[in-house]
Protein backbone atom coordinates (compact mmCIF):
# COMPACT_ATOMS: atom_id res chain seq x y z
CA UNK A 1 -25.68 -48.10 6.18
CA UNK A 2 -28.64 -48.81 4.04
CA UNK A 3 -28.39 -47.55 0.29
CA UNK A 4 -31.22 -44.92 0.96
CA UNK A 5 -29.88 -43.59 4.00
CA UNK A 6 -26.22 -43.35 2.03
CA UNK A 7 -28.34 -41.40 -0.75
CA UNK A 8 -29.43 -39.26 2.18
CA UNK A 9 -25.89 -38.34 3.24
CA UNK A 10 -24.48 -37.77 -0.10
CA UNK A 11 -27.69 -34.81 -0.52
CA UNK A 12 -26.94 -33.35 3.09
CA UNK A 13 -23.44 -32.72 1.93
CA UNK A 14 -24.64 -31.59 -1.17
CA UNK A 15 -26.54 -28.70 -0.04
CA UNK A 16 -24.10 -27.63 2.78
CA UNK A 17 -21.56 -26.89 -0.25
CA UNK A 18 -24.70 -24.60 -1.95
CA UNK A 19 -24.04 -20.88 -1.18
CA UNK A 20 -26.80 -19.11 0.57
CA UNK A 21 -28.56 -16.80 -0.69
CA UNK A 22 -26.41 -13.52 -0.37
CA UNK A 23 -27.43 -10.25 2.32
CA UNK A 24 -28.89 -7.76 -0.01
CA UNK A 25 -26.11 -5.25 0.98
CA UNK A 26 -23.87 -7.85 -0.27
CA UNK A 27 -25.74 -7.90 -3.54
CA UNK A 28 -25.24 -4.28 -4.15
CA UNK A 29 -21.44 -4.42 -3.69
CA UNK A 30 -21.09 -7.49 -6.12
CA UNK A 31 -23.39 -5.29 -8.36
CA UNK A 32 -20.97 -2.86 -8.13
CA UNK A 33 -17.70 -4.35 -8.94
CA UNK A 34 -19.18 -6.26 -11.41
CA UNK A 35 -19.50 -2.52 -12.82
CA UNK A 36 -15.66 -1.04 -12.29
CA UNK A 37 -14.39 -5.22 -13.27
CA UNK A 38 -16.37 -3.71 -16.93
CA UNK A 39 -14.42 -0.29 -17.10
CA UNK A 40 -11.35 -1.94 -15.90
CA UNK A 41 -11.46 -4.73 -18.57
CA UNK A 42 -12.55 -2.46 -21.35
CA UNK A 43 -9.37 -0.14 -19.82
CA UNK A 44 -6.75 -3.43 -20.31
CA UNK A 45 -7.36 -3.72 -24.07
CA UNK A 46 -5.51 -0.51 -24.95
CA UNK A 47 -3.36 0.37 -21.76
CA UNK A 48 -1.13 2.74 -24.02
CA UNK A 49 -3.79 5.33 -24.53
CA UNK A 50 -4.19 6.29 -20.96
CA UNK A 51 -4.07 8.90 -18.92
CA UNK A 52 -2.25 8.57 -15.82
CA UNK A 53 -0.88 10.57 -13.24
CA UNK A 54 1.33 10.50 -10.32
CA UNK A 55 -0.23 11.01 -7.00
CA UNK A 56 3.12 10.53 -5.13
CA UNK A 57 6.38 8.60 -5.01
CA UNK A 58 5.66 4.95 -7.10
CA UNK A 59 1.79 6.22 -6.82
CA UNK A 60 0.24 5.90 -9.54
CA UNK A 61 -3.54 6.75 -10.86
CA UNK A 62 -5.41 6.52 -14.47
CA UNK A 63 -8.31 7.39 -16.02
CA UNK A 64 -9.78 3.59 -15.51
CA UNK A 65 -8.86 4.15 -11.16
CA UNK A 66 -11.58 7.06 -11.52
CA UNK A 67 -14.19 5.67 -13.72
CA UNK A 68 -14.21 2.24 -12.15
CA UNK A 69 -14.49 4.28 -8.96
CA UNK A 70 -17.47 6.65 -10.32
CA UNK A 71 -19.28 3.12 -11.60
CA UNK A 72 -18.98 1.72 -7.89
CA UNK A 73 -20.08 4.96 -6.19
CA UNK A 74 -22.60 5.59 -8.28
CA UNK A 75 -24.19 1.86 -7.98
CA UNK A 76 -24.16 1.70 -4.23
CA UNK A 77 -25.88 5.36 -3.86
CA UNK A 78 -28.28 4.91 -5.92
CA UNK A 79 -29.58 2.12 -3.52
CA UNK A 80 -28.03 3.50 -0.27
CA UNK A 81 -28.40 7.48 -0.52
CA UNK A 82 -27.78 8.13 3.08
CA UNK A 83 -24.70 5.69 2.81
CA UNK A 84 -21.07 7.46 3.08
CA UNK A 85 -17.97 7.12 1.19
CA UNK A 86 -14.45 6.10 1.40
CA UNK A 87 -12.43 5.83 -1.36
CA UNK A 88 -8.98 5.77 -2.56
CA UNK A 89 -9.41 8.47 -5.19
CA UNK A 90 -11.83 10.96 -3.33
CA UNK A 91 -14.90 10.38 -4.89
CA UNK A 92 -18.40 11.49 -2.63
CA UNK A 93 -15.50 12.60 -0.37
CA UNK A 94 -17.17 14.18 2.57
CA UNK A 95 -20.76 12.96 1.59
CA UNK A 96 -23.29 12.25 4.52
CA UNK A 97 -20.08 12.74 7.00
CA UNK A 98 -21.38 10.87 10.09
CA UNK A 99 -23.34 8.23 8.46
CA UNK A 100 -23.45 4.98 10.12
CA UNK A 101 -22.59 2.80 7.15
CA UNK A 102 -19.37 3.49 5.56
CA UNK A 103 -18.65 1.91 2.06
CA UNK A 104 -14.68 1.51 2.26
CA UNK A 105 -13.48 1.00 -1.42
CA UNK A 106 -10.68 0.47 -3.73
CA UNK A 107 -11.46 0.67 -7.93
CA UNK A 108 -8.20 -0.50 -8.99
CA UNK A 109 -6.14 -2.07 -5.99
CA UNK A 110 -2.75 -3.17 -8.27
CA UNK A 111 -2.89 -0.40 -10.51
CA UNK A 112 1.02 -0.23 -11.22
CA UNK A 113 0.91 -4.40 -12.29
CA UNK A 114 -2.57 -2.97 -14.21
CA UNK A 115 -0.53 -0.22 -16.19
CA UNK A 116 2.41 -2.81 -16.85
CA UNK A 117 -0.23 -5.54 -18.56
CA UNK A 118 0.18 -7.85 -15.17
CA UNK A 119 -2.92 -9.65 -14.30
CA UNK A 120 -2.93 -9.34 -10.56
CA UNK A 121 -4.95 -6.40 -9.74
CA UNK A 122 -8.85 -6.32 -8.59
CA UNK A 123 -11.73 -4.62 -7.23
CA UNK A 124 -12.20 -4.30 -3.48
CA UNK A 125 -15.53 -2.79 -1.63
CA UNK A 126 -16.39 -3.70 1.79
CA UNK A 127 -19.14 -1.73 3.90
CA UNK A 128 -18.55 -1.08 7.66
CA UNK A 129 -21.35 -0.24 10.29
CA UNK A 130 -20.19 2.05 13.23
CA UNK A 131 -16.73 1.52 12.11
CA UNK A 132 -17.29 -2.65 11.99
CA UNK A 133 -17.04 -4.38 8.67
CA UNK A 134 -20.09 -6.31 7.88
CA UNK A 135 -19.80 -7.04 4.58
CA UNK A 136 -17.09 -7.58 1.84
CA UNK A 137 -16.19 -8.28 -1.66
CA UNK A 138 -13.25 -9.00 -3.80
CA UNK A 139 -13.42 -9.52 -7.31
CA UNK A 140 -10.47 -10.01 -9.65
CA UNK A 141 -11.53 -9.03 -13.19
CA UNK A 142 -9.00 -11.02 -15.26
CA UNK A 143 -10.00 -14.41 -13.74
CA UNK A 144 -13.30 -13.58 -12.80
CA UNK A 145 -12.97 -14.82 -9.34
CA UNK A 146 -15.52 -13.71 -6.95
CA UNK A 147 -14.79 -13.16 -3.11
CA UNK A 148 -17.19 -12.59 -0.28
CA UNK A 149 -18.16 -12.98 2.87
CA UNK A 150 -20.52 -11.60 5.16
CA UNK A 151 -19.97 -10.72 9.16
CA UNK A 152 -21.36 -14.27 10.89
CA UNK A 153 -21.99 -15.86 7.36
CA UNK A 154 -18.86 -17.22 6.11
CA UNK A 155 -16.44 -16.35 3.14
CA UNK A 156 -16.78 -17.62 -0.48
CA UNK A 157 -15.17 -17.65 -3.38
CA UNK A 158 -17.42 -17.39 -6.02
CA UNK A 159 -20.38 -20.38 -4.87
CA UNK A 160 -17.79 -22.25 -2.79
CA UNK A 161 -17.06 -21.68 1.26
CA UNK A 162 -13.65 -21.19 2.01
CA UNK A 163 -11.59 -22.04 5.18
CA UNK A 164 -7.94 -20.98 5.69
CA UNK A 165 -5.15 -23.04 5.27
CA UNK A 166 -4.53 -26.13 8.06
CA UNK A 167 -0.86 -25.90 8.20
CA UNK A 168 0.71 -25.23 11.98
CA UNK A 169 4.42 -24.54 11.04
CA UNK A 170 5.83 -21.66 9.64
CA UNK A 171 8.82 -23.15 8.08
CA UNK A 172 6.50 -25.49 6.01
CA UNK A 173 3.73 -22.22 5.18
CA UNK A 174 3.31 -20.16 2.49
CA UNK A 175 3.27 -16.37 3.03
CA UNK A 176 2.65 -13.53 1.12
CA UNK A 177 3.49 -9.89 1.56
CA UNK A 178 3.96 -6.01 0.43
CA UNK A 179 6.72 -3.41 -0.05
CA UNK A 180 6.48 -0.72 2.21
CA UNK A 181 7.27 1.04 -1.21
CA UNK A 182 6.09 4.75 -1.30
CA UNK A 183 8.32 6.75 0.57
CA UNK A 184 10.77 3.84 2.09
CA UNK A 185 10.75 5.35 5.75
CA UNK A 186 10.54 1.74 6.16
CA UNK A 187 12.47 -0.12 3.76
CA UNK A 188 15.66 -0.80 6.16
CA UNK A 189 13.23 -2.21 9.17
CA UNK A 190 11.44 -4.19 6.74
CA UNK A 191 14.09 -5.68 4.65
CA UNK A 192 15.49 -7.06 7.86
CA UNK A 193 11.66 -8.62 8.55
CA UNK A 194 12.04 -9.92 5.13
CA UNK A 195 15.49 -12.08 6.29
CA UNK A 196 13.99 -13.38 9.01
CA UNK A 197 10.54 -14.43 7.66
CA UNK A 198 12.66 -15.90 4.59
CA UNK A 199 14.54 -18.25 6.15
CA UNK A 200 11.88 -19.02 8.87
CA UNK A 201 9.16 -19.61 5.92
CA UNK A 202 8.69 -22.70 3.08
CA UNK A 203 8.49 -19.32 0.49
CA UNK A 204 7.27 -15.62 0.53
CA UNK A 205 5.63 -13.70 -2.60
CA UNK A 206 4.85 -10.23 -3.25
CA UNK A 207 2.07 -10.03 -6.65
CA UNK A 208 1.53 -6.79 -5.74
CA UNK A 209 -2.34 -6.43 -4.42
CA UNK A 210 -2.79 -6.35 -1.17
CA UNK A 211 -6.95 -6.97 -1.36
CA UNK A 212 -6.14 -10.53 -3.36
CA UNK A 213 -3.47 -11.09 -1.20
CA UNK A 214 -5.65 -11.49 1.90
CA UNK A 215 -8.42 -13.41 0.04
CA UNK A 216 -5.82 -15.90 -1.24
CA UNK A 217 -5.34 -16.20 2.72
CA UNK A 218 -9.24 -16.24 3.37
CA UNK A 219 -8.91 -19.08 0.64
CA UNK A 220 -6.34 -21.14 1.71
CA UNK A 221 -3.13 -20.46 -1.15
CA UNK A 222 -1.26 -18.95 1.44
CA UNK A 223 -1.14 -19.75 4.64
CA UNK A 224 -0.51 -15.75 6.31
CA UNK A 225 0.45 -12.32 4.96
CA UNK A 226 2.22 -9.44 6.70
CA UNK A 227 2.35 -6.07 5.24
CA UNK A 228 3.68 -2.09 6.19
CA UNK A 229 1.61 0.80 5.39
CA UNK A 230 -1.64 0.19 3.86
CA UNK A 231 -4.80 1.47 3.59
CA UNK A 232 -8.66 0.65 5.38
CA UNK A 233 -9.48 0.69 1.53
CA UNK A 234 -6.29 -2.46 0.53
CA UNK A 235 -7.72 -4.11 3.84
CA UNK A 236 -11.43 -3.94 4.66
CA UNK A 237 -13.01 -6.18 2.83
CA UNK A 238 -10.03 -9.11 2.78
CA UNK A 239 -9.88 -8.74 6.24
CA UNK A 240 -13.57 -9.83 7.15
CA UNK A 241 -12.78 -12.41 4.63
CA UNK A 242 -9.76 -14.05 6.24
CA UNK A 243 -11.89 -13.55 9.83
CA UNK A 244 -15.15 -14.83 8.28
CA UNK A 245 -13.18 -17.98 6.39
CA UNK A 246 -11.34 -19.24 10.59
CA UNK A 247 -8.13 -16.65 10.19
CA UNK A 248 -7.05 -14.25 12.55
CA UNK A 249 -5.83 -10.43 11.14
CA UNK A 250 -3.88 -7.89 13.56
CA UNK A 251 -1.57 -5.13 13.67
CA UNK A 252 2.40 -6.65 14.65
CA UNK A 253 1.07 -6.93 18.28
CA UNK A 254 -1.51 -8.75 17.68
CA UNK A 255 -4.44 -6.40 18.12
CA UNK A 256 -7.55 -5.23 16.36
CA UNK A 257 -6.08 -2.12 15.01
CA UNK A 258 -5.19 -2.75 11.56
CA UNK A 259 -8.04 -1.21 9.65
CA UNK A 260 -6.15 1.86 10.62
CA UNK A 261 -3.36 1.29 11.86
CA UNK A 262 -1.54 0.50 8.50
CA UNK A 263 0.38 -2.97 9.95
CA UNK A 264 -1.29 -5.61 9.30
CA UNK A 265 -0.32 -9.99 9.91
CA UNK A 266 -3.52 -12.14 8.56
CA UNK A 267 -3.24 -15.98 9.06
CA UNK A 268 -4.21 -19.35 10.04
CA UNK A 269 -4.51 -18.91 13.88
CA UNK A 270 -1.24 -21.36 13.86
CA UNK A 271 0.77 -19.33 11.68
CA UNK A 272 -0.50 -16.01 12.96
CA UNK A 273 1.08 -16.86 16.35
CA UNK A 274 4.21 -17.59 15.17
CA UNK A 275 4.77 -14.29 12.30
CA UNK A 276 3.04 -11.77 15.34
CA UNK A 277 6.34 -13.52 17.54
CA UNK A 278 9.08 -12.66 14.71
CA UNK A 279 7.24 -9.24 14.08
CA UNK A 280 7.97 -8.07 17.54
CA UNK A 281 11.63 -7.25 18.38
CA UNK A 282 10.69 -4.77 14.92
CA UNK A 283 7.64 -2.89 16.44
CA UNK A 284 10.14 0.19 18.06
CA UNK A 285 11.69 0.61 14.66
CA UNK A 286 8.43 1.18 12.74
CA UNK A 287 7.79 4.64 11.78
CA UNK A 288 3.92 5.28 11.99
CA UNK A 289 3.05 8.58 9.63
CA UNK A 290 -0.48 9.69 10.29
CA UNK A 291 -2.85 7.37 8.02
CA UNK A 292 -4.53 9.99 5.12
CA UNK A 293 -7.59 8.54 6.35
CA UNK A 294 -9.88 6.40 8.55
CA UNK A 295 -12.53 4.43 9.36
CA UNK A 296 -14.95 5.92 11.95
CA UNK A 297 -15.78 4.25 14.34
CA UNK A 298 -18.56 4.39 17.50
C-alpha cells in the first residue's frame, strides 16, 4: 500500500468513529437531562436536608425525584407541546392523552443508592412513537457519561459507537441484575433464578439502576441483564440502546413484551439465548401484578 493511500485509510476510519450529528428530538432529551443531571447534582451536596417520602414498601421519593422531573418536563414541552407524558412521579399526568409521541421518563432512576451518597443512579428519557421507542438517552450525572441512541442510528456513549459485548458463553459472561424488591411476591422464584444464573455465570452484580444497567449492556461491561418487575420508565430508553448497539431485549420467553410486561433479559444475541433457556422452567412461578402503567401502543 502506497503511503498516501495508507493516509487515506487511517482518515476513513477516522471519521467512521465521529458521531453524527444527533436527530433533533434527540437533542431535546439530552437538553433535558442535562437539566434534572443540574438539580440532581446540586441535590447530592447536602443529601441530609431533604425531603423524602415513602411511596410504598423500599419506595422511596425526594424533593430532587420531583424537581429533576419538573426540569425534564418542562424542557421537552416547551419544544413539543402536543407531546405526552410518562413519568415515574406523575408529572403532565394525563396531558394530551392519545398523543402519538410519548416521552417515557425517569428523573432519578437509583434514588435509594442517591439518598445513601452511592454514585450509581442517573437520568433516563426515551420518546416512543405509536408505542415504538425511537429515541433514547441515559445520562449518569456523577460521571458525566452520556448514552444514546437513536431507532436505525446506532447507540453511543457520549461521541463513541458502542456494540455489545462478543462473548458466546455464559459461564465466561458478565451479568447484571435487579431485586424484585418492593413487595417480594417474587423473592422465593427469583432467589432460586439467582442459584442457577450464579453458578452458570463468570459473576452477577446488582448496583442498583436498572436504566445504567442496560446501557452498560448496550456498552459492552456486561455481557446480559435479567430483571423482575420494572417499569417502561427503568427500561425504555436502555432498551433501544442495547437493540440499537447489536443486543437482543425480551420478556423470559423471549418476546417483545418487556416495555410492559415488567420481565425483562437484555444481551449479546449469544448470551441472550442461553439466560431466556435457564429463565424458563421459572415462567409458571412468576406472579404478574397489573403494571401501574403503560406504554400505548397502535
Amino acid at each position: 500500500m502506497r503511503p498516501l493511500e495508507y493516509a487515506d485509510c487511517r482518515l476513513a476510519a477516522r471519521v467512521e468513529r465521529v458521531r453524527p450529528p444527533m436527530h433533533p428530538m434527540l437533542t431535546t432529551a439530552v437538553k433535558a437531562a442535562r437539566r434534572a443531571a443540574n438539580v440532581i447534582n446540586r441535590g447530592a451536596r447536602d443529601l441530609d436536608l431533604l425531603s423524602v417520602s415513602v411511596k410504598g414498601p423500599r419506595d422511596f421519593v425526594s424533593e430532587v425525584d420531583r424537581a429533576a422531573e419538573a426540569a425534564i418536563v418542562d424542557t421537552l414541552l416547551k419544544t413539543y407541546p402536543d407531546h405526552a407524558i410518562l413519568a415515574e412521579e406523575g408529572t403532565a399526568k394525563g396531558a394530551n392523552a392519545g398523543a402519538d409521541y410519548v416521552w417515557i421518563i425517569d428523573p432519578l432512576d437509583g434514588t435509594t443508592n442517591f439518598l445513601h451518597g452511592l454514585p450509581q443512579y442517573c437520568v433516563s428519557i426515551a420518546l416512543a412513537h405509536r408505542g415504538v421507542v425511537t429515541h433514547g438517552t441515559i445520562l449518569d450525572p456523577v460521571r458525566g457519561d452520556l448514552f444514546t441512541a437513536s431507532r436505525g442510528r446506532g447507540a453511543f456513549l457520549n461521541d463513541r459507537r458502542i456494540r455489545v459485548s462478543k462473548r458466546q458463553h455464559l459461564r465466561d459472561c458478565l451479568v447484571g441484575t435487579s431485586f424484585p424488591f418492593r413487595d417480594g411476591s417474587n423473592l422465593e422464584t427469583y432467589l432460586e433464578m439467582l442459584k442457577v444464573m450464579t453458578v452458570s455465570t463468570a459473576g452477577l452484580r446488582r448496583p442498583g439502576a436498572a436504566a445504567l444497567d442496560l446501557a452498560y449492556v448496550a456498552a459492552g461491561f456486561y455481557d446480559g441483564y435479567w430483571v423482575l418487575g420494572l417499569n417502561p420508565w427503568d427500561v425504555a430508553a436502555g432498551s433501544l440502546m442495547v437493540l440499537e448497539a447489536g443486543g437482543l431485549v425480551g420478556d423470559f420467553a423471549g418476546n417483545d413484551s418487556y416495555l410492559n410486561g415488567g420481565e425483562v433479559i437484555a444481551a449479546n444475541p449469544k448470551a441472550f439465548a442461553q439466560i431466556v433457556a435457564l429463565m424458563e422452567p421459572f415462567r409458571a412461578a412468576i406472579k404478574r401484578p397489573a403494571p401501574p402503567a403503560h406504554v400505548p401502543s397502535e
